[in-house]
C-alpha atoms as a PDB file:
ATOM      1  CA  UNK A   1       7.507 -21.821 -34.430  1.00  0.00           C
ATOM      2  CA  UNK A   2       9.734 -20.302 -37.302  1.00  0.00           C
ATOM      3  CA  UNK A   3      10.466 -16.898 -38.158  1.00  0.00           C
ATOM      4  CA  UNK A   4      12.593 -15.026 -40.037  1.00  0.00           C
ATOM      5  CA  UNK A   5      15.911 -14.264 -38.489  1.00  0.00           C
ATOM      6  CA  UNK A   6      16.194 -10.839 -36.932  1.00  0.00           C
ATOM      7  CA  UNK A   7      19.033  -8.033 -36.675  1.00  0.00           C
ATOM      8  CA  UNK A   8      19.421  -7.749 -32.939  1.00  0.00           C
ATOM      9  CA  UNK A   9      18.406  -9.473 -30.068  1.00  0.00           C
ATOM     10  CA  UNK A  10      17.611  -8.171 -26.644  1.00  0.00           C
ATOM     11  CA  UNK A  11      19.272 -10.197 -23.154  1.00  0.00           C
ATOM     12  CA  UNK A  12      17.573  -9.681 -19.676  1.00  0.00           C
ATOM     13  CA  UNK A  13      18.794 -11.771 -16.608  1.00  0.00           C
ATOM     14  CA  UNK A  14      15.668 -12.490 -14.515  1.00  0.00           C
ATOM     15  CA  UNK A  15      16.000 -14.078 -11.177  1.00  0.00           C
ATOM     16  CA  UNK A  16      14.446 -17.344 -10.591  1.00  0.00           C
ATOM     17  CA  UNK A  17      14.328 -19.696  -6.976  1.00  0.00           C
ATOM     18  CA  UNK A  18      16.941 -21.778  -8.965  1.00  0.00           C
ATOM     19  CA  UNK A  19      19.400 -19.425 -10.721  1.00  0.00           C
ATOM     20  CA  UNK A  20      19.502 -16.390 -12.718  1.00  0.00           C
ATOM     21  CA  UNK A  21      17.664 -16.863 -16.283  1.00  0.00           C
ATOM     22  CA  UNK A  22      18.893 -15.410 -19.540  1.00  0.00           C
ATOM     23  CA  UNK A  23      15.861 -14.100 -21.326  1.00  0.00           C
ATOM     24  CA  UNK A  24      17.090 -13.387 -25.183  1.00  0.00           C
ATOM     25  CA  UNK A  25      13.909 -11.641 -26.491  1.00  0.00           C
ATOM     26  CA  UNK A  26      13.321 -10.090 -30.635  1.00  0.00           C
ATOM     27  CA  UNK A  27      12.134  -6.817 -31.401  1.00  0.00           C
ATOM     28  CA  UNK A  28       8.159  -8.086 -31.613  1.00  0.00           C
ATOM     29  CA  UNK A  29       8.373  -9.356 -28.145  1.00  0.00           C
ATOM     30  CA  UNK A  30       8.774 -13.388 -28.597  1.00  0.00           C
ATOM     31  CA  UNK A  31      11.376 -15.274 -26.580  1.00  0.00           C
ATOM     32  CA  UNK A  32      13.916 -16.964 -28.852  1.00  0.00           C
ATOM     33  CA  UNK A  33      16.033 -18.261 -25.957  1.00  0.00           C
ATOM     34  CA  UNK A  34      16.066 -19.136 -22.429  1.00  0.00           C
ATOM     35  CA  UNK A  35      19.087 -20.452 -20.553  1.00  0.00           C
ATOM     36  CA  UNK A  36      20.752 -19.946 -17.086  1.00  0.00           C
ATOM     37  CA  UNK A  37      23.709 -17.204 -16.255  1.00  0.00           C
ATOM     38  CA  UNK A  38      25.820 -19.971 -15.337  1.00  0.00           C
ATOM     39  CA  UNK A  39      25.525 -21.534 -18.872  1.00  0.00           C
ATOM     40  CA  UNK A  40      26.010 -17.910 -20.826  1.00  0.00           C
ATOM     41  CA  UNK A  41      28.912 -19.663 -22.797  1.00  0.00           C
ATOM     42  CA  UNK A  42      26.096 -22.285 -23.851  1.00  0.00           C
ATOM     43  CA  UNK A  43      23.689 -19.667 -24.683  1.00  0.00           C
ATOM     44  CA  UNK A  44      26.191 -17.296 -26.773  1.00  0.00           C
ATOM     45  CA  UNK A  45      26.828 -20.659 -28.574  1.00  0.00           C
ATOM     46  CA  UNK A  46      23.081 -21.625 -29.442  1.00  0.00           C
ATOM     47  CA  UNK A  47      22.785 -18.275 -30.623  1.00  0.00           C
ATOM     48  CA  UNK A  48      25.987 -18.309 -33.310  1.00  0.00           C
ATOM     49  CA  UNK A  49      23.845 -21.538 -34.219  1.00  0.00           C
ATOM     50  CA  UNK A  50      20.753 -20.368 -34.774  1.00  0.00           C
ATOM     51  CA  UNK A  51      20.973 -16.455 -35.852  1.00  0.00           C
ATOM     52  CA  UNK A  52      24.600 -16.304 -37.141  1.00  0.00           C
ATOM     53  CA  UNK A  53      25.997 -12.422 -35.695  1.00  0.00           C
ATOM     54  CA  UNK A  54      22.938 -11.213 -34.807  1.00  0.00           C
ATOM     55  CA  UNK A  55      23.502  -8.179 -32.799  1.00  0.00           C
ATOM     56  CA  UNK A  56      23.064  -8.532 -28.829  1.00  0.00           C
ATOM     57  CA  UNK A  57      21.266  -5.787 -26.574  1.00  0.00           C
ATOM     58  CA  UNK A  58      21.064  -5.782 -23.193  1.00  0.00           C
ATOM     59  CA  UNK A  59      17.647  -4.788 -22.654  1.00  0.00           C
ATOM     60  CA  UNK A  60      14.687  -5.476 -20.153  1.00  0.00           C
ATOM     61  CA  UNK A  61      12.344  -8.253 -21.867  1.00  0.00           C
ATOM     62  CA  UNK A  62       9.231  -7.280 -22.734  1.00  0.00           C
ATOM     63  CA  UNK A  63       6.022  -7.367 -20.005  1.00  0.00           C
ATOM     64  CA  UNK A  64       4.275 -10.618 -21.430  1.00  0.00           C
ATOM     65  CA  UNK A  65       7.728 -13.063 -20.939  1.00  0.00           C
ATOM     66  CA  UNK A  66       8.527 -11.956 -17.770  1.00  0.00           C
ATOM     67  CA  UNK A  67       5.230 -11.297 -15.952  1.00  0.00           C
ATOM     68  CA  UNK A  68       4.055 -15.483 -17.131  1.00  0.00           C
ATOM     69  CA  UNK A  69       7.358 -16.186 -16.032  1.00  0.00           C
ATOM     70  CA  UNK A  70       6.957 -14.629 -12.569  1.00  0.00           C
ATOM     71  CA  UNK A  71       3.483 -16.244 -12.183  1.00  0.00           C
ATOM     72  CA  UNK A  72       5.162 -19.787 -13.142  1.00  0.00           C
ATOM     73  CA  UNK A  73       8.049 -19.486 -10.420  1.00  0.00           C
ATOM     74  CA  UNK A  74       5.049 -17.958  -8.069  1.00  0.00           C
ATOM     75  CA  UNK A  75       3.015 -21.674  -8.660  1.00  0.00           C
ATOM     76  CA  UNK A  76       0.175 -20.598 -11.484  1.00  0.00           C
ATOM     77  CA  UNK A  77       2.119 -23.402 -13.503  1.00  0.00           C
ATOM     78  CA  UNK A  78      -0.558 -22.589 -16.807  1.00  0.00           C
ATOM     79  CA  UNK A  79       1.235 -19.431 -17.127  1.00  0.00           C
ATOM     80  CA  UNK A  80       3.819 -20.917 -18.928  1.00  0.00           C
ATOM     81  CA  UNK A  81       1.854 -21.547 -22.393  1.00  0.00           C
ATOM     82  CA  UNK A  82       0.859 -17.027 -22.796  1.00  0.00           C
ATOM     83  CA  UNK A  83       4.349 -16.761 -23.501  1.00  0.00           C
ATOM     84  CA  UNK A  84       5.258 -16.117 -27.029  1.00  0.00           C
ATOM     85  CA  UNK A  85       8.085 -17.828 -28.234  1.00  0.00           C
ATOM     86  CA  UNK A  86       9.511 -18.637 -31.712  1.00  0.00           C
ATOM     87  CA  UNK A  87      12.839 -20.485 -32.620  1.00  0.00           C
ATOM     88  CA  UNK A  88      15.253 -21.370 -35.128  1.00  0.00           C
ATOM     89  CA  UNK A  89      15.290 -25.490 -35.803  1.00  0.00           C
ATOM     90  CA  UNK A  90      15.447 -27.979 -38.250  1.00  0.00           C
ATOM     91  CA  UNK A  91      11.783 -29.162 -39.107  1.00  0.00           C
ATOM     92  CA  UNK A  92      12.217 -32.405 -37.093  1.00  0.00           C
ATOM     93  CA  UNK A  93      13.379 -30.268 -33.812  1.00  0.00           C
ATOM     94  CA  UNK A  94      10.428 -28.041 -34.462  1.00  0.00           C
ATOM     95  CA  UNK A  95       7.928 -30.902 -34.241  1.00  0.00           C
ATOM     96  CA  UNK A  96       9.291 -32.243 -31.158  1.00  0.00           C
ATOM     97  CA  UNK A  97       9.934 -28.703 -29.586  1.00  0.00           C
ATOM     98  CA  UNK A  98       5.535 -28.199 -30.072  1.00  0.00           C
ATOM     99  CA  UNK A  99       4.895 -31.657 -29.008  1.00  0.00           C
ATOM    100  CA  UNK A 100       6.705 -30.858 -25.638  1.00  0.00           C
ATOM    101  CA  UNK A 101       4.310 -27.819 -25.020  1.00  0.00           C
ATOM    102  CA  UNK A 102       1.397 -30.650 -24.737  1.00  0.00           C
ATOM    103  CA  UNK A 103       3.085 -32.420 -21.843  1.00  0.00           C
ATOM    104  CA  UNK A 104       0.936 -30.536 -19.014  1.00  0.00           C
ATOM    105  CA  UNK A 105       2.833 -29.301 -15.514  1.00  0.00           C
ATOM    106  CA  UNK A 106       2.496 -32.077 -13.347  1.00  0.00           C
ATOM    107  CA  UNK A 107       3.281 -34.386 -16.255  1.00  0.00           C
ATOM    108  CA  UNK A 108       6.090 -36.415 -17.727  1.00  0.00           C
ATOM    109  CA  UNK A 109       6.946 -38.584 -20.470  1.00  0.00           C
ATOM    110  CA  UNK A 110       9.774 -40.704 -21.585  1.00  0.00           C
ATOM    111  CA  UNK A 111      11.959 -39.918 -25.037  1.00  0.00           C
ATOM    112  CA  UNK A 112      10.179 -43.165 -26.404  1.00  0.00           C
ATOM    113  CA  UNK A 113       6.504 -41.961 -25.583  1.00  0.00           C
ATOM    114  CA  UNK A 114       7.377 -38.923 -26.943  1.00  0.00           C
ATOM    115  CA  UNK A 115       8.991 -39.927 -29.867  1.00  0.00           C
ATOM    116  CA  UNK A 116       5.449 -42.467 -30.254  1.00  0.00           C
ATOM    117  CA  UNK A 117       3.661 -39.257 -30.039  1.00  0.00           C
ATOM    118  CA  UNK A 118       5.361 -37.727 -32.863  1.00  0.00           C
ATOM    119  CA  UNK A 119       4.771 -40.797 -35.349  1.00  0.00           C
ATOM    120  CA  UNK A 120       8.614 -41.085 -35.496  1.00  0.00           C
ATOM    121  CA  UNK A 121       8.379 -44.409 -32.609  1.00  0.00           C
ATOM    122  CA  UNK A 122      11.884 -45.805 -34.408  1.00  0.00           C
ATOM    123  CA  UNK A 123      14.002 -42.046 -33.276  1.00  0.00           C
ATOM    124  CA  UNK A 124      14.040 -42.286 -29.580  1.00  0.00           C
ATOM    125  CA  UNK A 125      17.286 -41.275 -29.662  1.00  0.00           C
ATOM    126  CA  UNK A 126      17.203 -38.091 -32.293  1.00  0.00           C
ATOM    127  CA  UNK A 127      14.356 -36.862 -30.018  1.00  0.00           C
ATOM    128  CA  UNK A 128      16.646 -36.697 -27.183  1.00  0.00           C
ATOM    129  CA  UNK A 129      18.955 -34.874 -29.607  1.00  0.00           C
ATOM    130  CA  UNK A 130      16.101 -32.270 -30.216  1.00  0.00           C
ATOM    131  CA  UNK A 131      14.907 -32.034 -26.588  1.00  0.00           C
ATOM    132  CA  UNK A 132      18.119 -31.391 -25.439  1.00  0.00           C
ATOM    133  CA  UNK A 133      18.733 -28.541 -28.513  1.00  0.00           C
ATOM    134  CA  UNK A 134      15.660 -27.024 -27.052  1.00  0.00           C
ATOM    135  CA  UNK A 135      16.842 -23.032 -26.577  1.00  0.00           C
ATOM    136  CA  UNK A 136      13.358 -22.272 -24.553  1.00  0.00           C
ATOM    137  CA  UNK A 137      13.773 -24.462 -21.493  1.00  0.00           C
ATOM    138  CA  UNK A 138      11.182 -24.115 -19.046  1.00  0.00           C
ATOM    139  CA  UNK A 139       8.850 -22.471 -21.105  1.00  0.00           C
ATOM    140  CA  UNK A 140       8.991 -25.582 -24.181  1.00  0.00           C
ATOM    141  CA  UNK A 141       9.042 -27.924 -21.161  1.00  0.00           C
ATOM    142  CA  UNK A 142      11.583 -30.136 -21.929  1.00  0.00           C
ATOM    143  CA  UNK A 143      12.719 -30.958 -18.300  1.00  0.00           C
ATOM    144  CA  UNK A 144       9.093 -33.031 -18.553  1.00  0.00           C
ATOM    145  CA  UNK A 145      10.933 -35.672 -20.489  1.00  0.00           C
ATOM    146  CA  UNK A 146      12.273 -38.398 -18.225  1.00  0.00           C
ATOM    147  CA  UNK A 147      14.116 -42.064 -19.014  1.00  0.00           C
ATOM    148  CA  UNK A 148      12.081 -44.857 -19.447  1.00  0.00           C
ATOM    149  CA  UNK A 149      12.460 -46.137 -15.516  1.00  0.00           C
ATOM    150  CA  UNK A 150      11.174 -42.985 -14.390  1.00  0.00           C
ATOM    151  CA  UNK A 151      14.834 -41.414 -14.151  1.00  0.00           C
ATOM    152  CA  UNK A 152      16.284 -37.726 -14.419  1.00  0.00           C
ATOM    153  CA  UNK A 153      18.160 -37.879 -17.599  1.00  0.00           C
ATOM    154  CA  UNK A 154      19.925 -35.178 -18.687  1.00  0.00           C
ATOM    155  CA  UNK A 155      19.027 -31.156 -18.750  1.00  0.00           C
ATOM    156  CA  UNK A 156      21.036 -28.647 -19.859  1.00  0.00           C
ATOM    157  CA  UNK A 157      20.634 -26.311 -16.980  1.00  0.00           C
ATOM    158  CA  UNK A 158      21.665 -29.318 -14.559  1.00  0.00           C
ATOM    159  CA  UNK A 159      19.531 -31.913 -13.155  1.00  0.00           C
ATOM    160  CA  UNK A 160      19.215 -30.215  -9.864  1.00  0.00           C
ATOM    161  CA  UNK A 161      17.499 -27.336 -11.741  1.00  0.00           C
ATOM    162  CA  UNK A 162      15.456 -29.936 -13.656  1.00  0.00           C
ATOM    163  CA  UNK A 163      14.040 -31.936  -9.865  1.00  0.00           C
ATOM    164  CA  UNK A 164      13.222 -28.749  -8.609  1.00  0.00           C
ATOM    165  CA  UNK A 165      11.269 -28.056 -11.855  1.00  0.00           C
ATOM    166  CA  UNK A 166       9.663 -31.190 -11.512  1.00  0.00           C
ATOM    167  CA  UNK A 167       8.954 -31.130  -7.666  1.00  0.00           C
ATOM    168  CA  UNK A 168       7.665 -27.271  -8.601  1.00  0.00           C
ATOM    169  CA  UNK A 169       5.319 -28.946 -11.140  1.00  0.00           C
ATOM    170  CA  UNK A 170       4.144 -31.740  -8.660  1.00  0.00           C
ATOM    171  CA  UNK A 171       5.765 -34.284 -10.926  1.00  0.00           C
ATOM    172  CA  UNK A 172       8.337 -35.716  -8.612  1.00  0.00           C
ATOM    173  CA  UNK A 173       8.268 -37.606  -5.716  1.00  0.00           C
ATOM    174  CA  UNK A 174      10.769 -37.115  -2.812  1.00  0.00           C
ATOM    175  CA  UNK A 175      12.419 -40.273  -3.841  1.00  0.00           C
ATOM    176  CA  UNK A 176      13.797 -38.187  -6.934  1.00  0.00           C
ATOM    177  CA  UNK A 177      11.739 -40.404  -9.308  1.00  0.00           C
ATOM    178  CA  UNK A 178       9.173 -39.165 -11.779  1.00  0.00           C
ATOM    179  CA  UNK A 179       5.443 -39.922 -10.605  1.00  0.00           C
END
């Protein structure tokens, strides 16, 4: 979803059972990033990228991020799609950022299904590019996309955060392989 770029940005740290998450909220309440503490360096950077010196205030995110989120972490796994969101992306990152919303919890999908899904079947490969420029993990569900043996692939929060997601979501077996 694409706005305009705005003048300030709020950050919130909100604890999670698998780290502390960086919530970087905009003045109308929508979530324009999501990263872990332990990647701030990674999240200062995606933020040059996508809103240039946009000023940064440390601020409590708004009610209708952080209550969904709570609910997710808490199991009620549907809570994920009331939370508003919009980000800055090319137009090709922006289709694959909305397809991953209709992977359902409990779900996964390889880069080639997904990139099938799309109608690009030929850009397996920019479609990892896109999933893994996602700045909304959890709540654009890119942790849902898995190889094509059933394998953790990469996740920019580490793939220890993404198996927990996935065992959280019912979408992982104890062997560590996608179901």
């Amino acid at each position: 979803m694409l706005l305009s770029r705005p003048d300030r940005l709020h950050l919130d740290r909100f604890a999670t059972p698998i780290g502390t998450a960086l919530l970087v909220t905009d003045d109308d309440g929508n979530l324009r990033l999501l990263d872990w503490e332990d990647h701030e360096e990674r999240m200062r950077l995606l933020l040059r990228r996508g809103y240039g010196s946009v000023a940064l205030e440390r601020g409590p995110a708004p009610t209708a991020v952080r209550l969904p989120l709570e609910r997710y972490f808490s199991g009620e796994l549907s809570a994920l799609s009331e939370i508003p969101w919009r980000t800055h992306g090319t137009a090709f990152q922006q289709l694959v950022w909305n397809a991953l919303t209709g992977i359902a919890a409990g779900r996964t999908m390889s880069y080639g299904a997904l990139a099938q899904r799309i109608g690009k079947a030929s850009a397996v490969r920019a479609v990892g590019l896109a999933n893994g420029a996602n700045p909304v993990s959890v709540v654009v569900p890119c942790h849902r996309v898995i190889g094509s043996d059933g394998s953790l692939t990469g996740y920019g929060g580490g793939l220890e955060r993404k198996r927990w997601l996935l065992r959280h979501e019912g979408a992982l077996a104890e062997t560590g392989r996608a179901l």
